[in-house]
Protein backbone atom coordinates (compact mmCIF):
# COMPACT_ATOMS: atom_id res chain seq x y z
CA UNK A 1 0.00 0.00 0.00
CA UNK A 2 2.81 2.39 0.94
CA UNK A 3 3.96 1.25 -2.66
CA UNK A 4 1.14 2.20 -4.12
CA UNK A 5 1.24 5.83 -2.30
CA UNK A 6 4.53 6.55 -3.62
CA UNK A 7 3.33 5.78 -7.05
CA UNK A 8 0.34 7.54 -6.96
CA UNK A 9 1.78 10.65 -5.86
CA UNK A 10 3.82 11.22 -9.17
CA UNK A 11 0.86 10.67 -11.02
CA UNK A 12 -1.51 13.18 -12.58
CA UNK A 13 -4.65 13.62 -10.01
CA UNK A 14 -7.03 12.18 -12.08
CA UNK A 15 -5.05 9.01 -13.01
CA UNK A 16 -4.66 8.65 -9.16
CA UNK A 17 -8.37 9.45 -8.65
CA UNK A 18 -9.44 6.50 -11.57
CA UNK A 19 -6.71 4.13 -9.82
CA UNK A 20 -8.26 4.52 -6.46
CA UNK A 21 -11.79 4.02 -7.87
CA UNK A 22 -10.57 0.81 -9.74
CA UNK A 23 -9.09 -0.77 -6.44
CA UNK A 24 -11.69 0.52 -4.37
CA UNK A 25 -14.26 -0.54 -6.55
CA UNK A 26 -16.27 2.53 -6.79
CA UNK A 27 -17.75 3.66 -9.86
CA UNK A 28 -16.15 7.14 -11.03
CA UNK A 29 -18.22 10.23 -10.81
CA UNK A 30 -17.78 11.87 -14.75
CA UNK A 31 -17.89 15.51 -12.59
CA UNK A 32 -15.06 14.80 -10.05
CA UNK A 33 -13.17 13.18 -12.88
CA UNK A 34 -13.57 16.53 -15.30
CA UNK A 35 -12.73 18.63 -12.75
CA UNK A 36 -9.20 16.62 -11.47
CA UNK A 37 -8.29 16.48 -15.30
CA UNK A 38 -8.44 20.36 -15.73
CA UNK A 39 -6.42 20.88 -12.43
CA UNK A 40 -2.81 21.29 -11.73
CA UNK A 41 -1.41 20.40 -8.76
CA UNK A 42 2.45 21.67 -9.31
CA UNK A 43 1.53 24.99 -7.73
CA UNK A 44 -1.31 25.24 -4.51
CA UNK A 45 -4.60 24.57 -5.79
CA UNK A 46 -7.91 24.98 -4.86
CA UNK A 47 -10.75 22.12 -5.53
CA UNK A 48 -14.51 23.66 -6.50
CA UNK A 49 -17.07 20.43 -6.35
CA UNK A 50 -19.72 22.03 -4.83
CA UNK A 51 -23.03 20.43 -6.05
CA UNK A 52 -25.47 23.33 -6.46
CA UNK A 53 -25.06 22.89 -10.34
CA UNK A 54 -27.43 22.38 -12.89
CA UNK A 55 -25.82 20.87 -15.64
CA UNK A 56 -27.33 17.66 -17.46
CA UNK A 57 -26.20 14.50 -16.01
CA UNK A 58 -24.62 16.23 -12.85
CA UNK A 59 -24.01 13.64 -9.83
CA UNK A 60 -23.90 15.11 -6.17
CA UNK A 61 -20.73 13.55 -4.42
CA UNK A 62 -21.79 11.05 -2.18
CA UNK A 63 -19.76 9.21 0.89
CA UNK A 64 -18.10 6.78 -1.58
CA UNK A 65 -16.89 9.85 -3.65
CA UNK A 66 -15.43 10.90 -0.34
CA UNK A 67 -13.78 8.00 0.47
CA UNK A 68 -12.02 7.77 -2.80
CA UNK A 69 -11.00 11.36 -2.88
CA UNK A 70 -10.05 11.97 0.94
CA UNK A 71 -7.32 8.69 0.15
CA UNK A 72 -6.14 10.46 -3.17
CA UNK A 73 -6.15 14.22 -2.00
CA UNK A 74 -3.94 12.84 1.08
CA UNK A 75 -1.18 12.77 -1.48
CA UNK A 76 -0.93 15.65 -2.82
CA UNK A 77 0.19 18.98 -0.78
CA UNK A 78 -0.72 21.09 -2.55
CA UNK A 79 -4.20 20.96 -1.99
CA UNK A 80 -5.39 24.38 -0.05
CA UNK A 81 -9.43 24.84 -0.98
CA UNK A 82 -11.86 22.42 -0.91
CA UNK A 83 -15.56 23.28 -1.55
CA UNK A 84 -17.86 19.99 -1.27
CA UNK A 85 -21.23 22.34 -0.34
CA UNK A 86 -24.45 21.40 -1.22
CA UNK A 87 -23.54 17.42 -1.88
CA UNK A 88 -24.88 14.36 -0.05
CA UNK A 89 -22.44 13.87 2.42
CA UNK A 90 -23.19 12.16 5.60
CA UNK A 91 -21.80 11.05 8.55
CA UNK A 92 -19.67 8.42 6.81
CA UNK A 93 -18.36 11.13 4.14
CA UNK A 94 -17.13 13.12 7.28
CA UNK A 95 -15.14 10.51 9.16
CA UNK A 96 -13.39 10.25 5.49
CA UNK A 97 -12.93 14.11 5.58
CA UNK A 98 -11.55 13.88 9.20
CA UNK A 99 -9.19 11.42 8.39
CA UNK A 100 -7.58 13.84 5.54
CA UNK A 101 -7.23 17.09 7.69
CA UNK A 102 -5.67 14.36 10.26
CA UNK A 103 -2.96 13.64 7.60
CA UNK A 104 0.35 14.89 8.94
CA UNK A 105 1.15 16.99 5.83
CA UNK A 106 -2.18 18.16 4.90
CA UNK A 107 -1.78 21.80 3.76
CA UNK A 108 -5.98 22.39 3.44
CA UNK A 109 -6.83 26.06 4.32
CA UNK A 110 -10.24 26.20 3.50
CA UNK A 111 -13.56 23.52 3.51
CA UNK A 112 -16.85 24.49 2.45
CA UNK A 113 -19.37 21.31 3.55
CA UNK A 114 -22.30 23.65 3.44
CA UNK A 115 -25.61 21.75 2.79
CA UNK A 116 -24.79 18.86 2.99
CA UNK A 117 -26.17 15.94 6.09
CA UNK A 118 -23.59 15.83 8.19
CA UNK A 119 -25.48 15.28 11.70
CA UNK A 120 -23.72 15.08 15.37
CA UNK A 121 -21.55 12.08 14.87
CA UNK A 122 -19.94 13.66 11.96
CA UNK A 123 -19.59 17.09 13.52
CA UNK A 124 -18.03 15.30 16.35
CA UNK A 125 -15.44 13.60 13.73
CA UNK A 126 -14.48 16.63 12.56
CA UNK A 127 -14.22 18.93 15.22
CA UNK A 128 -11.82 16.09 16.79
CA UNK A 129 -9.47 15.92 13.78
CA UNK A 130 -9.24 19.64 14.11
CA UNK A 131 -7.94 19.77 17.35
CA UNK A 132 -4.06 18.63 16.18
CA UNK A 133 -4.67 20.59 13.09
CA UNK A 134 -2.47 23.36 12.58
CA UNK A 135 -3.45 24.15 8.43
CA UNK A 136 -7.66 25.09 8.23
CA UNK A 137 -7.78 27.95 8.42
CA UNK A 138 -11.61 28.22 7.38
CA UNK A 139 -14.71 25.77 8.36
CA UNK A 140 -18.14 26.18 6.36
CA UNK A 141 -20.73 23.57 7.96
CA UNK A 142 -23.64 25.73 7.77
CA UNK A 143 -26.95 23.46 6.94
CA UNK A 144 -25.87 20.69 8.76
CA UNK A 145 -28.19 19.45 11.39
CA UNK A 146 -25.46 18.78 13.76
CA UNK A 147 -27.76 19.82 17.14
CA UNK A 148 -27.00 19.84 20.39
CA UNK A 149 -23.93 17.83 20.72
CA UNK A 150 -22.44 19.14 17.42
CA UNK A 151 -22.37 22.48 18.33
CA UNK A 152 -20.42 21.82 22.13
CA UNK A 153 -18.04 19.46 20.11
CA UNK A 154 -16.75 22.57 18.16
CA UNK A 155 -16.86 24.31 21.26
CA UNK A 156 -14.36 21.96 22.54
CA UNK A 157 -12.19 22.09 19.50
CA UNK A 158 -12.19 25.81 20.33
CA UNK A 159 -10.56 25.53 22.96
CA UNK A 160 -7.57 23.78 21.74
CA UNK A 161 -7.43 24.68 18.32
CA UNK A 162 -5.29 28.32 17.42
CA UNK A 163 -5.01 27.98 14.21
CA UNK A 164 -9.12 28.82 12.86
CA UNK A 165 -9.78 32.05 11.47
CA UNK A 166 -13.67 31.11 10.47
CA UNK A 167 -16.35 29.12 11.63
CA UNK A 168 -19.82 28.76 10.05
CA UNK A 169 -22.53 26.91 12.15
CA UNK A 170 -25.56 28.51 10.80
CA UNK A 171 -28.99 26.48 10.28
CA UNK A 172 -26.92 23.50 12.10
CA UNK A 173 -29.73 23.04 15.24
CA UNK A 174 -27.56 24.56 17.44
CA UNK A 175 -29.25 24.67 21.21
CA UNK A 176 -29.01 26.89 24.31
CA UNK A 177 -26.21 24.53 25.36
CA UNK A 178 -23.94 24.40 22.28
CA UNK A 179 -24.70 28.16 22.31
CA UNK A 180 -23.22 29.11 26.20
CA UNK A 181 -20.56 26.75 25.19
CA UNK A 182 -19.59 28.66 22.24
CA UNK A 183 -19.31 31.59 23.75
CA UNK A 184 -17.42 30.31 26.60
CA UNK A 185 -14.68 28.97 23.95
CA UNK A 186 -14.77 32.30 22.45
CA UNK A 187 -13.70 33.78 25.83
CA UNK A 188 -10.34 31.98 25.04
CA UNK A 189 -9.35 31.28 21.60
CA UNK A 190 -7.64 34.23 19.96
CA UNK A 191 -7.26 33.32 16.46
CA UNK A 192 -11.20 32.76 15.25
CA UNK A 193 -12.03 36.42 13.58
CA UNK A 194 -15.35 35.25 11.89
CA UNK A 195 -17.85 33.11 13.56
CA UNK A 196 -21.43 32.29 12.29
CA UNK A 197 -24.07 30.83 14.69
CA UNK A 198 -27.34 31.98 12.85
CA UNK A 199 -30.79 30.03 13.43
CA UNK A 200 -29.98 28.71 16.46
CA UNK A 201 -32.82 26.51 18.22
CA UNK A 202 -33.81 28.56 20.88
CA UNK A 203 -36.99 28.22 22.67
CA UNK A 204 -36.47 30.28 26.14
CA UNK A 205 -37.65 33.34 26.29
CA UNK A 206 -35.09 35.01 28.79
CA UNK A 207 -32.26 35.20 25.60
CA UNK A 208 -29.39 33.47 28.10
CA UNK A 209 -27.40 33.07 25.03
CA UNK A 210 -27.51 36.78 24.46
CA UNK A 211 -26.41 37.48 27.97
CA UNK A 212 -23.15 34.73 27.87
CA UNK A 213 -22.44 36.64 24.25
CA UNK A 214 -22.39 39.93 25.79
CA UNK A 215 -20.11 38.80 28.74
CA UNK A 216 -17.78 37.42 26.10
CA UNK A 217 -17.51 39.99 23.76
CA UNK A 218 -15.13 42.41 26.25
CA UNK A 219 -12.50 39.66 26.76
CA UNK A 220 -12.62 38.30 23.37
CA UNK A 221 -9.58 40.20 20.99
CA UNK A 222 -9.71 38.54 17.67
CA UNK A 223 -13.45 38.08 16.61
CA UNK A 224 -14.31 40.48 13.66
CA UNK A 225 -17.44 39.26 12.29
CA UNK A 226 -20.46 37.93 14.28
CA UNK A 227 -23.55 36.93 12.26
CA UNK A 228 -27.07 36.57 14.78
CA UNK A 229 -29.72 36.10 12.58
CA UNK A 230 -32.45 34.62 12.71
CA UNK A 231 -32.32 34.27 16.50
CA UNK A 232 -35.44 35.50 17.77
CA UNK A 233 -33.18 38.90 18.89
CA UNK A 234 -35.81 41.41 21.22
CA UNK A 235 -35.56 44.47 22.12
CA UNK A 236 -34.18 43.10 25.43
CA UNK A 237 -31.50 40.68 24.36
CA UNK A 238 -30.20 43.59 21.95
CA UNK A 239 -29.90 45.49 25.64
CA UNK A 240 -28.26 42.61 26.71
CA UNK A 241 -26.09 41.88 23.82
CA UNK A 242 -25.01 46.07 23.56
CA UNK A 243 -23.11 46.03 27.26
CA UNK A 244 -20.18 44.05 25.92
CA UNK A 245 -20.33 45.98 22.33
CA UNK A 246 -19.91 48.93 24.07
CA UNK A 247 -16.69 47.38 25.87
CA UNK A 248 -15.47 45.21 22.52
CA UNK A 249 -12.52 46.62 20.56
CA UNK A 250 -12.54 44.48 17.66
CA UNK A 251 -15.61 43.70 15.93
CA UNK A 252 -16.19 45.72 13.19
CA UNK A 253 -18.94 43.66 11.03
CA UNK A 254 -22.47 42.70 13.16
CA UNK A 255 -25.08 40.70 11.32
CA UNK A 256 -28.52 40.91 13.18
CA UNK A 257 -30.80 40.54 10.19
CA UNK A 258 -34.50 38.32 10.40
CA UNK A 259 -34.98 38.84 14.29
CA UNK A 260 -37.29 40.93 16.40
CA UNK A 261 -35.27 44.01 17.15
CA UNK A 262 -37.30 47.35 16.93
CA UNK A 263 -36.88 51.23 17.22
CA UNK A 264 -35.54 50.07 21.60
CA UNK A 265 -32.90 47.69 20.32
CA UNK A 266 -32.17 49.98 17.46
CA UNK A 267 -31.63 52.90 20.77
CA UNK A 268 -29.25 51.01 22.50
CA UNK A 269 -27.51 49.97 18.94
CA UNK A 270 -27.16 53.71 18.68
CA UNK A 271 -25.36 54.25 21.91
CA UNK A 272 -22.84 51.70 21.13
CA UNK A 273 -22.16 53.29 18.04
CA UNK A 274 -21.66 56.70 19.80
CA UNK A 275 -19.00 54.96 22.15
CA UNK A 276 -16.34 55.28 19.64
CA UNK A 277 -17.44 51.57 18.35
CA UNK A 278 -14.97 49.69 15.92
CA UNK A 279 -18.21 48.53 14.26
CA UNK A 280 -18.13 49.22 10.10
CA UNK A 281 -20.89 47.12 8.95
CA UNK A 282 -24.12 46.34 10.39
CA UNK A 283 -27.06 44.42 8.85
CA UNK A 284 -30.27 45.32 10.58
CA UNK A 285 -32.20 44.27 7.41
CA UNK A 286 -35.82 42.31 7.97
CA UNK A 287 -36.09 43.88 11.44
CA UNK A 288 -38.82 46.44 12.66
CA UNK A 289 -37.42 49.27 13.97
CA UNK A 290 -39.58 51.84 11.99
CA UNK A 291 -39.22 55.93 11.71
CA UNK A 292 -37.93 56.19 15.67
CA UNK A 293 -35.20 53.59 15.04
CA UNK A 294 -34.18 55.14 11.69
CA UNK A 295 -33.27 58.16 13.29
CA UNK A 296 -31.52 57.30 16.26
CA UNK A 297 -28.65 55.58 14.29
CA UNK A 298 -29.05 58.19 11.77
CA UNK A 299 -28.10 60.53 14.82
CA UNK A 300 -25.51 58.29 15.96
CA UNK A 301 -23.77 57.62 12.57
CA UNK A 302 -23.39 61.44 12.36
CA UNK A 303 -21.75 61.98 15.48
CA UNK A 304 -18.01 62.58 15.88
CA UNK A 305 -16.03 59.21 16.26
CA UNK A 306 -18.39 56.87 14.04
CA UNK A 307 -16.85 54.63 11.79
CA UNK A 308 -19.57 52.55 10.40
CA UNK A 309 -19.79 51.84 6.57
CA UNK A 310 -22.22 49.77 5.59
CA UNK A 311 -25.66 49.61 6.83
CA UNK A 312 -28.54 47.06 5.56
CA UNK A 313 -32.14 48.87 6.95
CA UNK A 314 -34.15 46.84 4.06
CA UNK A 315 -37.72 45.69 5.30
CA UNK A 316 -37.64 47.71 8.49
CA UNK A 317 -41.18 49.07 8.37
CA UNK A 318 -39.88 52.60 7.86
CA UNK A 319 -41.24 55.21 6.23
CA UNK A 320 -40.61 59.08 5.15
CA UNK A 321 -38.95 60.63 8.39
CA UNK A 322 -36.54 57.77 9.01
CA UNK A 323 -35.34 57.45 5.54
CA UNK A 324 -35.04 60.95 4.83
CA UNK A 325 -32.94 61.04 8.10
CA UNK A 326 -30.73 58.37 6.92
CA UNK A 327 -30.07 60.04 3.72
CA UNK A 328 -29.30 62.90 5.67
CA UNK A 329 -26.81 60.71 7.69
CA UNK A 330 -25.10 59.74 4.57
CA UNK A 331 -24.92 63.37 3.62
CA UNK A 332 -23.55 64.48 6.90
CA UNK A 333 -21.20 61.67 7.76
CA UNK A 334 -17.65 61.10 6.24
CA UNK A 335 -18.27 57.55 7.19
CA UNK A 336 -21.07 55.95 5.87
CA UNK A 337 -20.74 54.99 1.96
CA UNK A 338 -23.38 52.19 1.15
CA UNK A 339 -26.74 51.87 2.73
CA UNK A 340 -29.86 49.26 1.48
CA UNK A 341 -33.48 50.23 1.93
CA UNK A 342 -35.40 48.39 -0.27
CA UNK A 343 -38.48 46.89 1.46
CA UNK A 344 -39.63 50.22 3.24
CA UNK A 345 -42.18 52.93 2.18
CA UNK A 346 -40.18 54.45 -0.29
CA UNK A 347 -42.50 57.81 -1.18
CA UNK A 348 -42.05 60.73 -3.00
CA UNK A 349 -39.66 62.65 -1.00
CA UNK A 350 -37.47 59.67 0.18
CA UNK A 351 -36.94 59.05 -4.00
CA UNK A 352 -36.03 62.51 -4.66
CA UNK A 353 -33.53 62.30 -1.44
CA UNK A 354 -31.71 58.97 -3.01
CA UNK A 355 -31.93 60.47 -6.23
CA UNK A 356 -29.98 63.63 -5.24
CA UNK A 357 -27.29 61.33 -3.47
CA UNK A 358 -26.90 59.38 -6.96
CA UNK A 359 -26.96 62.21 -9.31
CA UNK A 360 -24.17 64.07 -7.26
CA UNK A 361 -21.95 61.48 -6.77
CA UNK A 362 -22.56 61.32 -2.81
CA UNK A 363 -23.82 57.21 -3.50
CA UNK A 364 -22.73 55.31 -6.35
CA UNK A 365 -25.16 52.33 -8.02
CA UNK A 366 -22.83 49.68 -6.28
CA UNK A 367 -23.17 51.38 -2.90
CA UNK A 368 -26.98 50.94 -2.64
CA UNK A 369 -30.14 48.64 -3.65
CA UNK A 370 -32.00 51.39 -5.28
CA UNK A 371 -32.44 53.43 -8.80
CA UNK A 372 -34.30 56.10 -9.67
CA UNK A 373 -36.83 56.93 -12.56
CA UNK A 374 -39.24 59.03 -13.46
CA UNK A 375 -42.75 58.71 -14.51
CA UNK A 376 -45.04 61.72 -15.59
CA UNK A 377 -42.72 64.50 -14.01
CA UNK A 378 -42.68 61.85 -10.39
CA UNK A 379 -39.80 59.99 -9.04
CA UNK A 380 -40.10 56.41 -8.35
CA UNK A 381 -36.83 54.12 -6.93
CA UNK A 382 -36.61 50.63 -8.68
CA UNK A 383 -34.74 47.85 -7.21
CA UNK A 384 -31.14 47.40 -7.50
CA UNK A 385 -30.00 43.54 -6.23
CA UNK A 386 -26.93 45.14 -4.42
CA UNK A 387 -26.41 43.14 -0.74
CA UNK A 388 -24.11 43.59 2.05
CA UNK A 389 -21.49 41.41 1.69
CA UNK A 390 -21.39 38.50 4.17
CA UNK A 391 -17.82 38.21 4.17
CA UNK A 392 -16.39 41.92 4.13
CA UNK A 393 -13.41 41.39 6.60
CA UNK A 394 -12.12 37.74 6.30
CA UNK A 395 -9.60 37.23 3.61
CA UNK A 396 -10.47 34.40 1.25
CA UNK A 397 -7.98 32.12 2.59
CA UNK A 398 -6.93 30.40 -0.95
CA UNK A 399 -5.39 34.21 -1.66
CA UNK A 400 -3.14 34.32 1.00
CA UNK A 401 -1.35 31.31 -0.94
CA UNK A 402 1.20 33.04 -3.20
CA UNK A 403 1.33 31.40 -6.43
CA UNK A 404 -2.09 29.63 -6.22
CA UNK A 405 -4.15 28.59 -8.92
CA UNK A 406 -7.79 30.38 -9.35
CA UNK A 407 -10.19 28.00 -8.08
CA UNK A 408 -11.22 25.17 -10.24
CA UNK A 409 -14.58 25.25 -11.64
């Protein structure tokens, strides 16, 4: 077998991929095949199989792909990316997976498993083989029902593991438990910059997990990005949650979109921001904080000291006052160069406000969700599909590889 390593290694991937199908006796998959013949693996390379494709005769990777590819990937070093999201990998498929970032000169920076069913047993596979990992750099599991005992397994890993800049556990089932425990890690580890806990399971109504967030986020010096959505967020957890944002030196991008927050929570987001907050971005979008909430941050983002850049307001309930304040804002504030606001009552006056902004220059086309026209002499504002970006402060980990290939499609 050792043999056979040694020989495999000097071969093209996809002859090593075909030989390992042959002797394992798994059929090969025509898409994992097409991509390992178009790839090069003399300089660090990145592997795109994700399986949200809609190409004729496409086959989602399954655990026996997995198997093959985790044994041939294992000899070659200079694999960094690896994007398997939105296959139908299991359990199985991750104990495979676990078993290459175990490899003692794996060089994998990145691995996207979004989407796929990975459930507890897997997640504890993998957050296991990460804890004597010194190369990921970036973990994607989002949509993976991993629960409970998934989510205090990475929790564990946490503690032990330096080397991972970016964790995604959104949609995974998370519970109150795997929740506290995160944020207990997180009190720790000083190397994680982006974490991603959205659509947690949460069914008390006291928002604990807000409160053991907030206590962590003054000790914590290396988290940048924090996504929360989708978490049921009130009024009072944002109260909660703004305590250790006032006292946090470091995070600069806050995603609170889809929960309850309205113009209170959207107060006491106001006085963090006029605490000399490191925050840049802030996505507030499918919330209800209406005309009131509007203008305090419109207040806040003028005043002396704010640094935010990017705000998402879109489906916020708000109407002329609050938007025309926020345009103001943008006006008045050296800061502020993209805003959203699609989804609110965009009348009259609030179109002729954006329009001014675009026809002088003060907002670009890129830096918003919104265009005007006219009709009969009146302005209307059309929709632009402009987002935040999710990912506005972690560097896509592939890059920092000098020499590497562009990502195989």
């Amino acid at each position: 077998m050792a043999f056979l390593a040694t020989v495999m290694a000097a071969e093209p991937i996809a002859d090593c991929y075909k030989a390992i199908c042959e002797n394992e006796k798994i059929a090969i998959n025509p898409f994992v095949l097409e991509n390992l013949e178009r790839t090069t693996t003399t300089r660090n390379f990145t592997l795109n199989l994700a399986g949200n494709r809609k190409q004729k005769g496409f086959q989602r990777l399954t655990d026996s792909d997995i198997l093959v590819l985790s044994k041939c990937l294992q000899n070659y070093q200079t694999l960094t990316g690896l994007d398997l999201g939105y296959n139908n990998i299991s359990d199985e498929g991750a104990a495979y997976l676990a078993m290459l970032l175990e490899a003692q000169d794996t060089m994998l920076r990145s691995l996207d498993l979004t989407f796929n069913n990975i459930q507890t047993h897997g997640a504890e596979l993998l957050a296991g083989s990460l804890q004597g990992n010194s190369s990921l750099l970036s973990l994607r599991l989002s949509g993976n029902k991993i629960g409970r005992n998934g989510g205090l397994d990475f929790a564990g890993m946490l503690r032990v593991n330096m080397t991972l800049q970016e964790l995604e556990l959104g949609e995974c089932d998370l519970e109150m438990h795997g929740m506290i425990g995160l944020s207990t890690a997180l009190k720790n580890n000083t190397t994680l910059r982006s974490v991603d806990v959205s659509r947690a399971l949460l069914f008390s109504l006291l928002e604990e997990w807000a409160v053991h967030f907030s206590k962590m986020l003054p000790v914590n010096s290396s988290l940048v990005e924090l996504h929360l959505g989708k978490m049921g967020l009130t009024d009072t957890g944002m109260e909660r949650l703004s305590e250790g944002l006032k006292l946090n030196h470091r995070l600069r991008y806050l995603d609170l979109r889809c929960n309850r927050v309205s113009r209170d929570g959207a107060l006491h987001l106001s006085k963090v921001l006029k605490g000399n907050s490191p925050l840049e971005v802030i996505d507030l979008s499918s919330n209800r904080i209406e005309d009131p909430g509007a203008e305090y941050l419109s207040e806040a983002i003028c005043c002396e000291g704010s640094v935010l850049r990017e705000l998402s307001v879109c489906r916020n309930n708000i109407s002329t006052s609050g938007l025309l304040s926020l345009a103001g804002a943008l006006t008045n504030s050296p800061a502020l160069t993209h805003i959203y606001i699609w989804g609110n009552h965009l009348e009259e006056p609030v179109c002729q406000a954006f329009k001014e902004l675009l026809n002088t220059g003060r907002l670009t086309p890129e830096q918003t969700d919104v265009r005007p026209y006219e009709v009969d002499g009146h302005v209307f504002l059309a929709e632009l599909f402009h987002h935040l970006r999710k990912h506005l402060f972690f560097t896509d980990v592939n890059e920092q590889n000098a020499g590497s290939d562009s990502p195989q499609q």
